[in-house]
PDB file of N, CA and C in Angstrom:
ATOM      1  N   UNK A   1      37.750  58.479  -8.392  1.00  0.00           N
ATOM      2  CA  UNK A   1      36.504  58.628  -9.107  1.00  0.00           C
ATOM      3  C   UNK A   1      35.365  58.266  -8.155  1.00  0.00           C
ATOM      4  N   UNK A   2      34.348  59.265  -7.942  1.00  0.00           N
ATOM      5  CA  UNK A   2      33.393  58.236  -7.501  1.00  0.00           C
ATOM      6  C   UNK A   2      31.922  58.276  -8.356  1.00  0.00           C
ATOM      7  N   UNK A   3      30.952  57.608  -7.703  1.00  0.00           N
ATOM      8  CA  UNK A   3      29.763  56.552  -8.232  1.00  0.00           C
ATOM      9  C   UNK A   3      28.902  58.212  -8.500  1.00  0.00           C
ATOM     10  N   UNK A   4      27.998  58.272  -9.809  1.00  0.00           N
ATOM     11  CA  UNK A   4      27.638  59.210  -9.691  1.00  0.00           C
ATOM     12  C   UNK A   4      26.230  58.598 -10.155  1.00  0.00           C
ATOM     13  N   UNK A   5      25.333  59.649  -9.677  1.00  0.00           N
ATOM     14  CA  UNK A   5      23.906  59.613  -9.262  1.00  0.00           C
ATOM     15  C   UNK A   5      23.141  59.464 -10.309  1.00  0.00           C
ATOM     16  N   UNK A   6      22.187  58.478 -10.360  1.00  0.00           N
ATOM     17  CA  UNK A   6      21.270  58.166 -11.640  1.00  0.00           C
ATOM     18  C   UNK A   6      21.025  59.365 -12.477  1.00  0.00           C
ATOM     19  N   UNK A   7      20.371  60.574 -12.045  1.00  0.00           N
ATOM     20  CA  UNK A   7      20.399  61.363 -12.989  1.00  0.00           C
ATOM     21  C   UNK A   7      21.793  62.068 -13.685  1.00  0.00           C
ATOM     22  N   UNK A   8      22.750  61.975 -12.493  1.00  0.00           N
ATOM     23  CA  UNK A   8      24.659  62.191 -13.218  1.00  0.00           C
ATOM     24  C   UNK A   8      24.266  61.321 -14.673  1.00  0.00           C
ATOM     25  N   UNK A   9      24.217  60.210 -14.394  1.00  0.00           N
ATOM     26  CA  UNK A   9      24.722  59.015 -15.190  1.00  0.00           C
ATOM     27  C   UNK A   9      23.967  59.053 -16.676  1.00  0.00           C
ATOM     28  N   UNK A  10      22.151  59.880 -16.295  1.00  0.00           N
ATOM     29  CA  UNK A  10      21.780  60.043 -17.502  1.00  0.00           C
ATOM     30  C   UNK A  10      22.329  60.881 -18.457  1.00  0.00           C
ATOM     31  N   UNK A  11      23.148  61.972 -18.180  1.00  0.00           N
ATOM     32  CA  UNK A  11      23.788  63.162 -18.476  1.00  0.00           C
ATOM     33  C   UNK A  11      24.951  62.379 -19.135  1.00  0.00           C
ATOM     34  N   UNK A  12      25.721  61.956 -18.435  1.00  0.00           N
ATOM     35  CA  UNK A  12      26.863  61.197 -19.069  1.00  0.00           C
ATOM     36  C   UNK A  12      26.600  60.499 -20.527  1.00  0.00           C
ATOM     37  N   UNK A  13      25.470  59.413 -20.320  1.00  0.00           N
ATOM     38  CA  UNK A  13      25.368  58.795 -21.419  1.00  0.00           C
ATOM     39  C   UNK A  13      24.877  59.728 -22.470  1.00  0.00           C
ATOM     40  N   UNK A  14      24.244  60.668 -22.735  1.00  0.00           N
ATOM     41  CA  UNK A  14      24.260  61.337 -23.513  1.00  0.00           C
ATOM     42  C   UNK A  14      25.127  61.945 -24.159  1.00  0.00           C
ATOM     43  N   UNK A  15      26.138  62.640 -23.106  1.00  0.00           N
ATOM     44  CA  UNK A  15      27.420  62.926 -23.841  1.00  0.00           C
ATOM     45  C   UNK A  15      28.208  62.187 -24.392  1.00  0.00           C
ATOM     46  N   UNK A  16      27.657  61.216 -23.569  1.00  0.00           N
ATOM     47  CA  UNK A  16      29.229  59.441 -24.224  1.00  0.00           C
ATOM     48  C   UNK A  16      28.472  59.393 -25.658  1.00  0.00           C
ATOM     49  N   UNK A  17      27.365  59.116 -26.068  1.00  0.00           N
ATOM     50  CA  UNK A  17      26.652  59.130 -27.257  1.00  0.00           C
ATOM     51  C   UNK A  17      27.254  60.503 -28.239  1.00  0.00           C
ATOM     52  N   UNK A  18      26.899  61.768 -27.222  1.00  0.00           N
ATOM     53  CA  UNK A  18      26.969  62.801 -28.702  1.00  0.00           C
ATOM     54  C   UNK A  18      28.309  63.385 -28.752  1.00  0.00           C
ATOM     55  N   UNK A  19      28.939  63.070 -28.403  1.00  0.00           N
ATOM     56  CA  UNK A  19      30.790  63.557 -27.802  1.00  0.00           C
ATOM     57  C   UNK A  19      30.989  65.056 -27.275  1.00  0.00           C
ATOM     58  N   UNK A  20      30.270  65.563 -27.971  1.00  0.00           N
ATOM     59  CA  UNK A  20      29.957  66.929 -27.335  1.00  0.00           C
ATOM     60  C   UNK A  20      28.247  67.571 -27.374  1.00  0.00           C
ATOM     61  N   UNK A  21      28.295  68.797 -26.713  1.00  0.00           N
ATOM     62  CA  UNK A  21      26.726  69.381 -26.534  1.00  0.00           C
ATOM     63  C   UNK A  21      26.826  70.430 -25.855  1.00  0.00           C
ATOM     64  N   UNK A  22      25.724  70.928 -25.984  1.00  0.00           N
ATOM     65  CA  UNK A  22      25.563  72.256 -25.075  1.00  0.00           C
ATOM     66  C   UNK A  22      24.141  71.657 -24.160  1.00  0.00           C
ATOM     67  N   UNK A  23      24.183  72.521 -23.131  1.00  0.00           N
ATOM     68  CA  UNK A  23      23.222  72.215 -22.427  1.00  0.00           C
ATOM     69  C   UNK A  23      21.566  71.793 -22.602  1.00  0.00           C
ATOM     70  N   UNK A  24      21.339  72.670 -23.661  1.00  0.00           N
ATOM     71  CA  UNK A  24      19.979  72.182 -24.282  1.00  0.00           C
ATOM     72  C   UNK A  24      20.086  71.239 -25.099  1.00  0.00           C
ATOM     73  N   UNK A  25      20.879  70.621 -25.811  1.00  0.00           N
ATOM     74  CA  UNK A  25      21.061  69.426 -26.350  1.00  0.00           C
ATOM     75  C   UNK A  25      20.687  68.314 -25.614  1.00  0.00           C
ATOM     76  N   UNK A  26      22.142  68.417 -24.448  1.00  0.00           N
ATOM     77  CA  UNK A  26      21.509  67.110 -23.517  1.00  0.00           C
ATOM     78  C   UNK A  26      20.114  67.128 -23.063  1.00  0.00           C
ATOM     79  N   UNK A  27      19.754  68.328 -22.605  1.00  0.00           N
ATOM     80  CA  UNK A  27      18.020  68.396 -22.096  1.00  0.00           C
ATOM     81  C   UNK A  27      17.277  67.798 -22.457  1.00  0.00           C
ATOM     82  N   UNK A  28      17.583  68.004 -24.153  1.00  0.00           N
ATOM     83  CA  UNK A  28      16.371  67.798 -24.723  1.00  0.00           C
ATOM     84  C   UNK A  28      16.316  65.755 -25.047  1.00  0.00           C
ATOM     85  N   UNK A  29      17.945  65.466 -24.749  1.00  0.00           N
ATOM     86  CA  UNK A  29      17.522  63.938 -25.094  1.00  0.00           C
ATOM     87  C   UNK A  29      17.630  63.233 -24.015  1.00  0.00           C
ATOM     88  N   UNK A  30      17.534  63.918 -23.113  1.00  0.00           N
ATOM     89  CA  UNK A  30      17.616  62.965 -21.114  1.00  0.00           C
ATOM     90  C   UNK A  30      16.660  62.257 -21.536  1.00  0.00           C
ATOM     91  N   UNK A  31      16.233  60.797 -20.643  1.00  0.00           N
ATOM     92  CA  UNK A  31      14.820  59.879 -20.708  1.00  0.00           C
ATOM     93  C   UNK A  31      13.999  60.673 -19.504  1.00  0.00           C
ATOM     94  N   UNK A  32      14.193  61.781 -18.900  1.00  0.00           N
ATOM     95  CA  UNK A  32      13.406  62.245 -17.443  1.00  0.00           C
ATOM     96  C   UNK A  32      13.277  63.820 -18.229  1.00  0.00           C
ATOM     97  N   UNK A  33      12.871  64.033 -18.391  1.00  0.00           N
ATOM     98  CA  UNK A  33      11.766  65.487 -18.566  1.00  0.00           C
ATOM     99  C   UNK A  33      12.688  66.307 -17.530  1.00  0.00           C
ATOM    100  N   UNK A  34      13.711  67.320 -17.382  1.00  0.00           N
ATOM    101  CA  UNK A  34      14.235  67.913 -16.730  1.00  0.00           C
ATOM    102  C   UNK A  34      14.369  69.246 -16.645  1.00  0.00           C
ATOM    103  N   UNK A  35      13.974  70.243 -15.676  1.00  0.00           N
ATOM    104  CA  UNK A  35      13.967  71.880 -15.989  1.00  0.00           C
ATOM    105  C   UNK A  35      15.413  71.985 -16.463  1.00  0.00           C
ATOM    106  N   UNK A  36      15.670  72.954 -17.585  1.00  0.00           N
ATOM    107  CA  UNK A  36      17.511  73.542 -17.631  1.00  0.00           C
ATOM    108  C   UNK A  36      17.879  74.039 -16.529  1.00  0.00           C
ATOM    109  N   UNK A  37      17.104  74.560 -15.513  1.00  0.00           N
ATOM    110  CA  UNK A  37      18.409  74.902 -14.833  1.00  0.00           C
ATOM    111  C   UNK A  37      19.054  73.875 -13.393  1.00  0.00           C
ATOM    112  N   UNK A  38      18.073  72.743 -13.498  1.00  0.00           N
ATOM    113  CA  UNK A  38      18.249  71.243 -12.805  1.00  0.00           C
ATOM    114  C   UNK A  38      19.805  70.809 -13.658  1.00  0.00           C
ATOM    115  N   UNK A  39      19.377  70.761 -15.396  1.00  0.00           N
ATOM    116  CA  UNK A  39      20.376  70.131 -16.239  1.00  0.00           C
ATOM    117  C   UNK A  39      21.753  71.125 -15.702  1.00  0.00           C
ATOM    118  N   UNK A  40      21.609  71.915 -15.623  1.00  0.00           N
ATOM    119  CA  UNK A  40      22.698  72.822 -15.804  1.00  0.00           C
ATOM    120  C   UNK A  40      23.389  72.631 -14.619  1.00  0.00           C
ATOM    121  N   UNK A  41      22.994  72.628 -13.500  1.00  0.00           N
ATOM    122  CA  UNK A  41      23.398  72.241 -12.070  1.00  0.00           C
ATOM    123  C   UNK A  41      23.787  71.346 -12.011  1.00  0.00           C
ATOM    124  N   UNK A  42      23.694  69.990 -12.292  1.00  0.00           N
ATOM    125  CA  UNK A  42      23.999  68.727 -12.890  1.00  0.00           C
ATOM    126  C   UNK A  42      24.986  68.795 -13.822  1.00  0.00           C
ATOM    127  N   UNK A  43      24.867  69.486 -14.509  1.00  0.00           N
ATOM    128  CA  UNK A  43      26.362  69.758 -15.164  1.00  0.00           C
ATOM    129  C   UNK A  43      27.449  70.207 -14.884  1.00  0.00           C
ATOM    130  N   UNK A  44      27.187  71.337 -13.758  1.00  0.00           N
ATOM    131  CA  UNK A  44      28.664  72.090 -13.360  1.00  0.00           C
ATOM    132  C   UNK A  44      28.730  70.765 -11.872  1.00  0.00           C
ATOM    133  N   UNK A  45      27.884  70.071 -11.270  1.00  0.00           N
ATOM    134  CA  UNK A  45      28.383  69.131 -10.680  1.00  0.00           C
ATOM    135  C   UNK A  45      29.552  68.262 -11.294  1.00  0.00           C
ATOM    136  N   UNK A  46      28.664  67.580 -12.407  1.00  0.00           N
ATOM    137  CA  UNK A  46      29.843  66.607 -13.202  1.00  0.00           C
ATOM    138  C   UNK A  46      31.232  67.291 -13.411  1.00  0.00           C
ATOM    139  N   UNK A  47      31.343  68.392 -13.843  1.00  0.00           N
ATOM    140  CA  UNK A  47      32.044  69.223 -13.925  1.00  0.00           C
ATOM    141  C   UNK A  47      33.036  69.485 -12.876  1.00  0.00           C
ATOM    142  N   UNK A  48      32.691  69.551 -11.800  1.00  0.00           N
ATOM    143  CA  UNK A  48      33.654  69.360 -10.337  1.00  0.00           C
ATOM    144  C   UNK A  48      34.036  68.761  -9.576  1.00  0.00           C
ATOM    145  N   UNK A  49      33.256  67.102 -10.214  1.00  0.00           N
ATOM    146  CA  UNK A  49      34.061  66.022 -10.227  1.00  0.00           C
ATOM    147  C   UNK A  49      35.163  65.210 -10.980  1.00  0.00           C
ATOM    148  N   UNK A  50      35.165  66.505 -11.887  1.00  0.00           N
ATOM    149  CA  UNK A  50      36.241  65.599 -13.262  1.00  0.00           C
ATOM    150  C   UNK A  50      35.282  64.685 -14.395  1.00  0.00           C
ATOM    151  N   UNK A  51      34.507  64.834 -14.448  1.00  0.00           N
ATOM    152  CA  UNK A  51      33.719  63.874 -15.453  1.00  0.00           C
ATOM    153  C   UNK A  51      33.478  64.271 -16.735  1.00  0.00           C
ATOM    154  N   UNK A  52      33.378  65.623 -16.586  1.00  0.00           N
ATOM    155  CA  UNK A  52      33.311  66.522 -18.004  1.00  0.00           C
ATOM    156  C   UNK A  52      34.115  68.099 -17.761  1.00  0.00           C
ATOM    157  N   UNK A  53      34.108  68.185 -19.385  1.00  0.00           N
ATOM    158  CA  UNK A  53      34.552  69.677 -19.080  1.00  0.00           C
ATOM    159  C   UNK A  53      34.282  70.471 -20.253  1.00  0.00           C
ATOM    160  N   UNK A  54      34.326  71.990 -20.571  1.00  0.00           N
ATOM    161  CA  UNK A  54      33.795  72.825 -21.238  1.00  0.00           C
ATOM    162  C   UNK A  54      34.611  73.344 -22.443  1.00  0.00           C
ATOM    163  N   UNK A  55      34.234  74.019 -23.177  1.00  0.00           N
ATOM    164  CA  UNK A  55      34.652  74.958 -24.351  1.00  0.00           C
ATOM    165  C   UNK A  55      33.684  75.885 -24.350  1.00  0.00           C
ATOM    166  N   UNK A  56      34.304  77.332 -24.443  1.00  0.00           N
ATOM    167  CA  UNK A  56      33.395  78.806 -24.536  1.00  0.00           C
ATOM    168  C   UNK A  56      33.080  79.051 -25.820  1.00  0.00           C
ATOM    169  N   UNK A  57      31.946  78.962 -25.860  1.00  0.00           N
ATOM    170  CA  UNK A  57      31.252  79.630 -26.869  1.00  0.00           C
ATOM    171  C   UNK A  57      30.556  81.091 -26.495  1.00  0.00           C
ATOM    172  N   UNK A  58      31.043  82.472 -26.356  1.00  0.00           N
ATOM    173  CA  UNK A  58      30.797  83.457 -26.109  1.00  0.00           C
ATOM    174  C   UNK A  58      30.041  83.010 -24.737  1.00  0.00           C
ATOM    175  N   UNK A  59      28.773  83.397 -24.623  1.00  0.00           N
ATOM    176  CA  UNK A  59      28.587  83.204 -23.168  1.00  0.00           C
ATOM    177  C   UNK A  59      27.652  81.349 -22.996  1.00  0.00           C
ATOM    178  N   UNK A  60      27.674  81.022 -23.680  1.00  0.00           N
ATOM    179  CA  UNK A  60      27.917  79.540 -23.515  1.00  0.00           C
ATOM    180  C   UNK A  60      28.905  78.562 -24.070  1.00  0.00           C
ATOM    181  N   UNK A  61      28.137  77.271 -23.132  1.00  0.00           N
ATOM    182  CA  UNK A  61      29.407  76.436 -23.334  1.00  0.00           C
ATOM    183  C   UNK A  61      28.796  75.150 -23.637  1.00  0.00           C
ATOM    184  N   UNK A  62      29.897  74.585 -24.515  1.00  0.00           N
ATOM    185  CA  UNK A  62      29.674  73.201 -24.813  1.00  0.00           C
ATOM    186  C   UNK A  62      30.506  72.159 -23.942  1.00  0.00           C
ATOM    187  N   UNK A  63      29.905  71.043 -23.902  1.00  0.00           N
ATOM    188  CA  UNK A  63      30.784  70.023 -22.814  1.00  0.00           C
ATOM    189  C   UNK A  63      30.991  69.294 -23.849  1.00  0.00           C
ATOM    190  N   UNK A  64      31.703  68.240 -23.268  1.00  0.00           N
ATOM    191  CA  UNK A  64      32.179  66.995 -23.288  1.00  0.00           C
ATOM    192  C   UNK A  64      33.035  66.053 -22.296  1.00  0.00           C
ATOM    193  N   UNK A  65      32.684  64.339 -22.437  1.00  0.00           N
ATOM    194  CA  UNK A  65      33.525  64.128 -21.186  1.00  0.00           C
ATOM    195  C   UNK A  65      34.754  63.385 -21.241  1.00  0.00           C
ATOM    196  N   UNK A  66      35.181  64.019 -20.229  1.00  0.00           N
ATOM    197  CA  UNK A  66      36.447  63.907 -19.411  1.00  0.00           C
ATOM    198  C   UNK A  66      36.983  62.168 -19.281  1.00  0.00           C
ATOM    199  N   UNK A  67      36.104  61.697 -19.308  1.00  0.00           N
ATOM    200  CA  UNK A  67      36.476  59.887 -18.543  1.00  0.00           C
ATOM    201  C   UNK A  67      35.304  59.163 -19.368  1.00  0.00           C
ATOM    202  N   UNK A  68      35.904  58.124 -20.233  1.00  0.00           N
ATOM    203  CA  UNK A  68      35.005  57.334 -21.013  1.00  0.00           C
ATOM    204  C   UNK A  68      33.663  56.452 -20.400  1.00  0.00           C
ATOM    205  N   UNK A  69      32.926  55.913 -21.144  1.00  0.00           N
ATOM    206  CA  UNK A  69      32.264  55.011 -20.613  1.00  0.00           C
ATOM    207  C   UNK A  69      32.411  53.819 -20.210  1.00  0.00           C
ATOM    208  N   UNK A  70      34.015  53.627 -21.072  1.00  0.00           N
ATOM    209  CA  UNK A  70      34.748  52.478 -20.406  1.00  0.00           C
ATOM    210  C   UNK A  70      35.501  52.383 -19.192  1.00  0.00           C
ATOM    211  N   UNK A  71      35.851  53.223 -18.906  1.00  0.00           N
ATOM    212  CA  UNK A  71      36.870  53.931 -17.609  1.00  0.00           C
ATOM    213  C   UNK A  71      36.021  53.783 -16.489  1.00  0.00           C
ATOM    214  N   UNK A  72      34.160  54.103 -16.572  1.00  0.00           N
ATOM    215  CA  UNK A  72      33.515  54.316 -15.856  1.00  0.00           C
ATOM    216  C   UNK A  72      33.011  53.168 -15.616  1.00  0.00           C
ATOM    217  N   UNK A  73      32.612  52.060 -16.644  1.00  0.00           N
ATOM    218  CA  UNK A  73      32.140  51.026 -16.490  1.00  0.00           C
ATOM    219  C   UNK A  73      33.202  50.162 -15.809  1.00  0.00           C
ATOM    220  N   UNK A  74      34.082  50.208 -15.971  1.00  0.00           N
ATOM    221  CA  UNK A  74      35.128  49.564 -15.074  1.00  0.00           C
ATOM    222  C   UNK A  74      35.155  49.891 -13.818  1.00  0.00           C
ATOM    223  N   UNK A  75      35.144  51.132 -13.715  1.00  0.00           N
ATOM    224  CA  UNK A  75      35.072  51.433 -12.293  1.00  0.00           C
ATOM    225  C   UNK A  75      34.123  50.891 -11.597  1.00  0.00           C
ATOM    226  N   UNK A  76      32.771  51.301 -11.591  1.00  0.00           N
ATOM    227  CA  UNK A  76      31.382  51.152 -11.810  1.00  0.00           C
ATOM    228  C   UNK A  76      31.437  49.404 -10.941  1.00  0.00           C
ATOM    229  N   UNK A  77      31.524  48.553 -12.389  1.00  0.00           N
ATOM    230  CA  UNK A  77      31.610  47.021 -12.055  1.00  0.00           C
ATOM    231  C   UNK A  77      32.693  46.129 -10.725  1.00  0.00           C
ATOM    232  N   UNK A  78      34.114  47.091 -10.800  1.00  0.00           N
ATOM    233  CA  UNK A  78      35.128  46.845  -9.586  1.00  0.00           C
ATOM    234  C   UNK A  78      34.334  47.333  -8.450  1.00  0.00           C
ATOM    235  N   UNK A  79      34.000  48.086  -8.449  1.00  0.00           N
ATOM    236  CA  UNK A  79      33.377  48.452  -6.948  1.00  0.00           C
ATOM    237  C   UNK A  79      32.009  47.536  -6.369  1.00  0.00           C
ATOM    238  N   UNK A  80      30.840  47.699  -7.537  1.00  0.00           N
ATOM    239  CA  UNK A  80      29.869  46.636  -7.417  1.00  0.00           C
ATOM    240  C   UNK A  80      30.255  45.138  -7.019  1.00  0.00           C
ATOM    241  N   UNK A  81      31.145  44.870  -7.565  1.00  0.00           N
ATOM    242  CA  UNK A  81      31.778  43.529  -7.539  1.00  0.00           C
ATOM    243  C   UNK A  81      32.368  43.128  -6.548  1.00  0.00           C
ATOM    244  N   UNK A  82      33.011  44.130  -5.806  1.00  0.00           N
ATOM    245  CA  UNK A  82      33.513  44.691  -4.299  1.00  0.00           C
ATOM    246  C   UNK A  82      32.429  44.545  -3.173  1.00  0.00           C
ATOM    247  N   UNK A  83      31.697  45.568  -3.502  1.00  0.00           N
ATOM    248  CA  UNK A  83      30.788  45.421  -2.220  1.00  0.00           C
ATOM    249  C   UNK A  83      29.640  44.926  -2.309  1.00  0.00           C
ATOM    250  N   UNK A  84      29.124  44.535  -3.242  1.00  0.00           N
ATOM    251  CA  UNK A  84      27.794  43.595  -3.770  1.00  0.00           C
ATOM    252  C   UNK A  84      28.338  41.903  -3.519  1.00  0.00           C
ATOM    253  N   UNK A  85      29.338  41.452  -4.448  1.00  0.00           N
ATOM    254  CA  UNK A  85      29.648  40.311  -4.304  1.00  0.00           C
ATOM    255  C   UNK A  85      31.144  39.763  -3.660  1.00  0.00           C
ATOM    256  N   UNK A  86      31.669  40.578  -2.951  1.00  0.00           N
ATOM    257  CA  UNK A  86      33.065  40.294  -2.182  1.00  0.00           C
ATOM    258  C   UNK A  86      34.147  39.880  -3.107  1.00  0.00           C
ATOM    259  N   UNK A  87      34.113  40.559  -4.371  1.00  0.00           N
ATOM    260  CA  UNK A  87      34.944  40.339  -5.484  1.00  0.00           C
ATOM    261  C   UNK A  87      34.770  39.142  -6.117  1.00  0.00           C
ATOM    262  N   UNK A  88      33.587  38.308  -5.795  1.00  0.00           N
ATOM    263  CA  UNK A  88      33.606  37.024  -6.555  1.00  0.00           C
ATOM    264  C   UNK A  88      33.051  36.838  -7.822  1.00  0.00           C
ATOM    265  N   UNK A  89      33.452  36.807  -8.567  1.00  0.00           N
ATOM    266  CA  UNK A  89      32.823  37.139 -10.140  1.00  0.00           C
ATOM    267  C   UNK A  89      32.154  35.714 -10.549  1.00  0.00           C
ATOM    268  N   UNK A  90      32.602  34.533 -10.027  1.00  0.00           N
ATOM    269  CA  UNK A  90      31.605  33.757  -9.909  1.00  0.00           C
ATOM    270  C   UNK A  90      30.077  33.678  -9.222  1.00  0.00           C
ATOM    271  N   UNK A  91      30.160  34.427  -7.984  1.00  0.00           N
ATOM    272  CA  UNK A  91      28.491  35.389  -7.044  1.00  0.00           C
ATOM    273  C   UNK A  91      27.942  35.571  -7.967  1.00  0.00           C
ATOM    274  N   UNK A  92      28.750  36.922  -9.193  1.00  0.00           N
ATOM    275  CA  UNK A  92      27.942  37.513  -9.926  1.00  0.00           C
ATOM    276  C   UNK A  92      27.120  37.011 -11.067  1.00  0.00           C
ATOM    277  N   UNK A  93      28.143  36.003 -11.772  1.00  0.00           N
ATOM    278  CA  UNK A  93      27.418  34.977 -12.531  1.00  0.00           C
ATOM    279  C   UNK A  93      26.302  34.570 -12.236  1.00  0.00           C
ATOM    280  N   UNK A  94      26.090  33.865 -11.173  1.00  0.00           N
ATOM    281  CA  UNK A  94      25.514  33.244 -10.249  1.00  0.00           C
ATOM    282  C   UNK A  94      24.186  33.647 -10.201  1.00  0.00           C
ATOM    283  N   UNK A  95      24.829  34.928  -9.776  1.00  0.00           N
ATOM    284  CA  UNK A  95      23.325  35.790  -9.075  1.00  0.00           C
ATOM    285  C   UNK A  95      22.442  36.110 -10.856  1.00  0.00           C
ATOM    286  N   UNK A  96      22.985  36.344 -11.449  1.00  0.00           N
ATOM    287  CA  UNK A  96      22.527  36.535 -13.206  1.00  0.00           C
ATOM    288  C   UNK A  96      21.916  35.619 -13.582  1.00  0.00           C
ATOM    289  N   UNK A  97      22.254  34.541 -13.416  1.00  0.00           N
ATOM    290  CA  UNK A  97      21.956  33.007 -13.774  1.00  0.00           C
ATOM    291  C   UNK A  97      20.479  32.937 -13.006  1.00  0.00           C
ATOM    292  N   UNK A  98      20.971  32.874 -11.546  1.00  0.00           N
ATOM    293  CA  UNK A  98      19.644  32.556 -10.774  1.00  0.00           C
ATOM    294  C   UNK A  98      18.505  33.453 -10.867  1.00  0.00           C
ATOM    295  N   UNK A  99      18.827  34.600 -11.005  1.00  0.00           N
ATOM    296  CA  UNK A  99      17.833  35.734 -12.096  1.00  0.00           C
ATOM    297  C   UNK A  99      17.136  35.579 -13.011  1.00  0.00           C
ATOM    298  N   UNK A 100      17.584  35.043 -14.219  1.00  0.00           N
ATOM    299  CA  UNK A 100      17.479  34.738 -15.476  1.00  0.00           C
ATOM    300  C   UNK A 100      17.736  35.300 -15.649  1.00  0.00           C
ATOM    301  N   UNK A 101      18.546  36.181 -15.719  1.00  0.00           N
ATOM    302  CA  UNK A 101      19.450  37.299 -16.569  1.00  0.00           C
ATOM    303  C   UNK A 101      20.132  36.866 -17.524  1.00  0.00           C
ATOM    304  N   UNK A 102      20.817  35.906 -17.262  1.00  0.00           N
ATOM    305  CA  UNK A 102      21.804  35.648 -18.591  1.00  0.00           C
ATOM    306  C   UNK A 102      21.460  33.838 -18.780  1.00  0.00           C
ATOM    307  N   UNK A 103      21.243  33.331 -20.223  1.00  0.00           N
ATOM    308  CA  UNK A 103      21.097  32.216 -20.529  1.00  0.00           C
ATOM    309  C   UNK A 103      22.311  31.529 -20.467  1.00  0.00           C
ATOM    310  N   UNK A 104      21.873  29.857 -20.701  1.00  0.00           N
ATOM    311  CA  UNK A 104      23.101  29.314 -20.784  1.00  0.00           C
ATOM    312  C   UNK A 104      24.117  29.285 -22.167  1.00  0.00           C
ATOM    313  N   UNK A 105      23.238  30.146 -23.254  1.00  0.00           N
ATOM    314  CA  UNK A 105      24.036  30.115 -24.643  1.00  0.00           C
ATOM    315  C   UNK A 105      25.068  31.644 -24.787  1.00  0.00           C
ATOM    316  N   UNK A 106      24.239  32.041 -23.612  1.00  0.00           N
ATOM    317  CA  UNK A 106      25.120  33.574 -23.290  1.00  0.00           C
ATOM    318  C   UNK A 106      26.595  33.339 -22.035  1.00  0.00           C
ATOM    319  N   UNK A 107      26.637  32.430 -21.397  1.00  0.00           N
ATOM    320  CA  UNK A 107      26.949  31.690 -20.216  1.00  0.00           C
ATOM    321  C   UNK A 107      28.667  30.769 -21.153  1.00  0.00           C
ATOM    322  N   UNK A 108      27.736  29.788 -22.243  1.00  0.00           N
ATOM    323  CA  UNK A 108      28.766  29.757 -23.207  1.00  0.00           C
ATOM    324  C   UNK A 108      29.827  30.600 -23.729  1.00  0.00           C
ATOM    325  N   UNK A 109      29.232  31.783 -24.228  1.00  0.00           N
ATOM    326  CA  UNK A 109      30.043  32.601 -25.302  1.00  0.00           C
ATOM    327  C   UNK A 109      30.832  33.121 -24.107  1.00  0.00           C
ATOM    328  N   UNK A 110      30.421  33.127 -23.136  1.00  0.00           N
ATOM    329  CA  UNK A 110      31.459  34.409 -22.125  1.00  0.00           C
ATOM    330  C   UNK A 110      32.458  32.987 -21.812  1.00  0.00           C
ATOM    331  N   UNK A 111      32.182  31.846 -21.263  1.00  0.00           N
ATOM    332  CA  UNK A 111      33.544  30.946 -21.366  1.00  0.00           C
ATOM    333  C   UNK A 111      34.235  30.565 -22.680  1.00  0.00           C
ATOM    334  N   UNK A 112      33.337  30.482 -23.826  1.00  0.00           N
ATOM    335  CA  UNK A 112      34.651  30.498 -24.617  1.00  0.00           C
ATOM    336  C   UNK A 112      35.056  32.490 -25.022  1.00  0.00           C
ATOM    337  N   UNK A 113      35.075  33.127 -24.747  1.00  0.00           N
ATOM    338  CA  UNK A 113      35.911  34.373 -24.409  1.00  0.00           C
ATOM    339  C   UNK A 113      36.950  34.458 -23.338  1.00  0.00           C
ATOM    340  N   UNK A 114      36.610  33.516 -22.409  1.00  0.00           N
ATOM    341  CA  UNK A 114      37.923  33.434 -21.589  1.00  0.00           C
ATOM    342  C   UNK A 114      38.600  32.770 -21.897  1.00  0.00           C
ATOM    343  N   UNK A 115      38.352  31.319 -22.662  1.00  0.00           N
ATOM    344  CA  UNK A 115      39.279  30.668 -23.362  1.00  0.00           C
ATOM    345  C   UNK A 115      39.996  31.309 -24.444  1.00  0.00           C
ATOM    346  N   UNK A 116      39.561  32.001 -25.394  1.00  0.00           N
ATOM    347  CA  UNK A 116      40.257  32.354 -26.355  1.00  0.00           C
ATOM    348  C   UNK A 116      41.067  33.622 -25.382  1.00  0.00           C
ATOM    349  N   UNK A 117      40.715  34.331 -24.420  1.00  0.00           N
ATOM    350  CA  UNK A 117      41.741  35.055 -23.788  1.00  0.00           C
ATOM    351  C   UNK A 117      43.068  34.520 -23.391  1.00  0.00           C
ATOM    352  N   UNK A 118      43.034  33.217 -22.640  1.00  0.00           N
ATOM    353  CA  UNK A 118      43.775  32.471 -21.946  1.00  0.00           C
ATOM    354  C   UNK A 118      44.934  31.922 -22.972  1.00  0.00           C
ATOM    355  N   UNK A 119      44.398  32.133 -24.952  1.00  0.00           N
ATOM    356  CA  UNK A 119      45.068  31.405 -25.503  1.00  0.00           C
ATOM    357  C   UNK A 119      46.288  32.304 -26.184  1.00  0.00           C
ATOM    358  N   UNK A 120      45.678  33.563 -25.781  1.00  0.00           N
ATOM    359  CA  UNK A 120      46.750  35.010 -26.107  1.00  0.00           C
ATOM    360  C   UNK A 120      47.794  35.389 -25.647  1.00  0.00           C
TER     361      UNK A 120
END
């Protein structure tokens, strides 16, 4: 699998949202104002990476995708986590924390989630 390009990714989430669509569908709910035939190019990309794939409707087609948002977010986070923080998922904390990204009552709930994992 690989990392696909901010505007890939807007495309995706749309489909992860509407499970299927035709091309003017997604167009019309991208957050970037996009010509169709940008969307459409962008689509038969995703398309030839395995990310989505089609059903004929006479001379159009509807998509849907291929690899969840979970599949992707996993991927997505292993790799970030890889070459952003050298696999240390404590870095990443870290770096969130020292951000303010994540509080300490949010900081909580994710350790007791590993606890109640640990107790399974």
């Amino acid at each position: 699998m690989k990392r696909l390009s901010p505007r890939e990714e807007d495309i995706m989430k749309v489909l992860w949202s509407l499970e299927k669509a035709f091309a003017k569908e997604i167009q019309e709910r991208l957050s970037e104002a996009l010509h169709y035939n940008t969307v459409s190019t962008i689509i038969r990309k995703l398309e030839t990476k395995g990310f989505i794939d089609h059903k004929n409707f006479g001379n159009t087609h509807q998509y849907f995708p291929k690899i969840s948002r979970e599949e992707y977010r996993k991927f997505y986070m292993k790799n970030a986590s890889k070459f952003l923080f050298e696999n240390s998922y404590k870095s990443i904390v870290s770096f969130f924390a020292k951000e303010e990204k994540i509080s300490a009552d949010e900081l909580k709930e994710i350790l007791h989630l590993i606890e109640n994992e640990k107790k399974q």
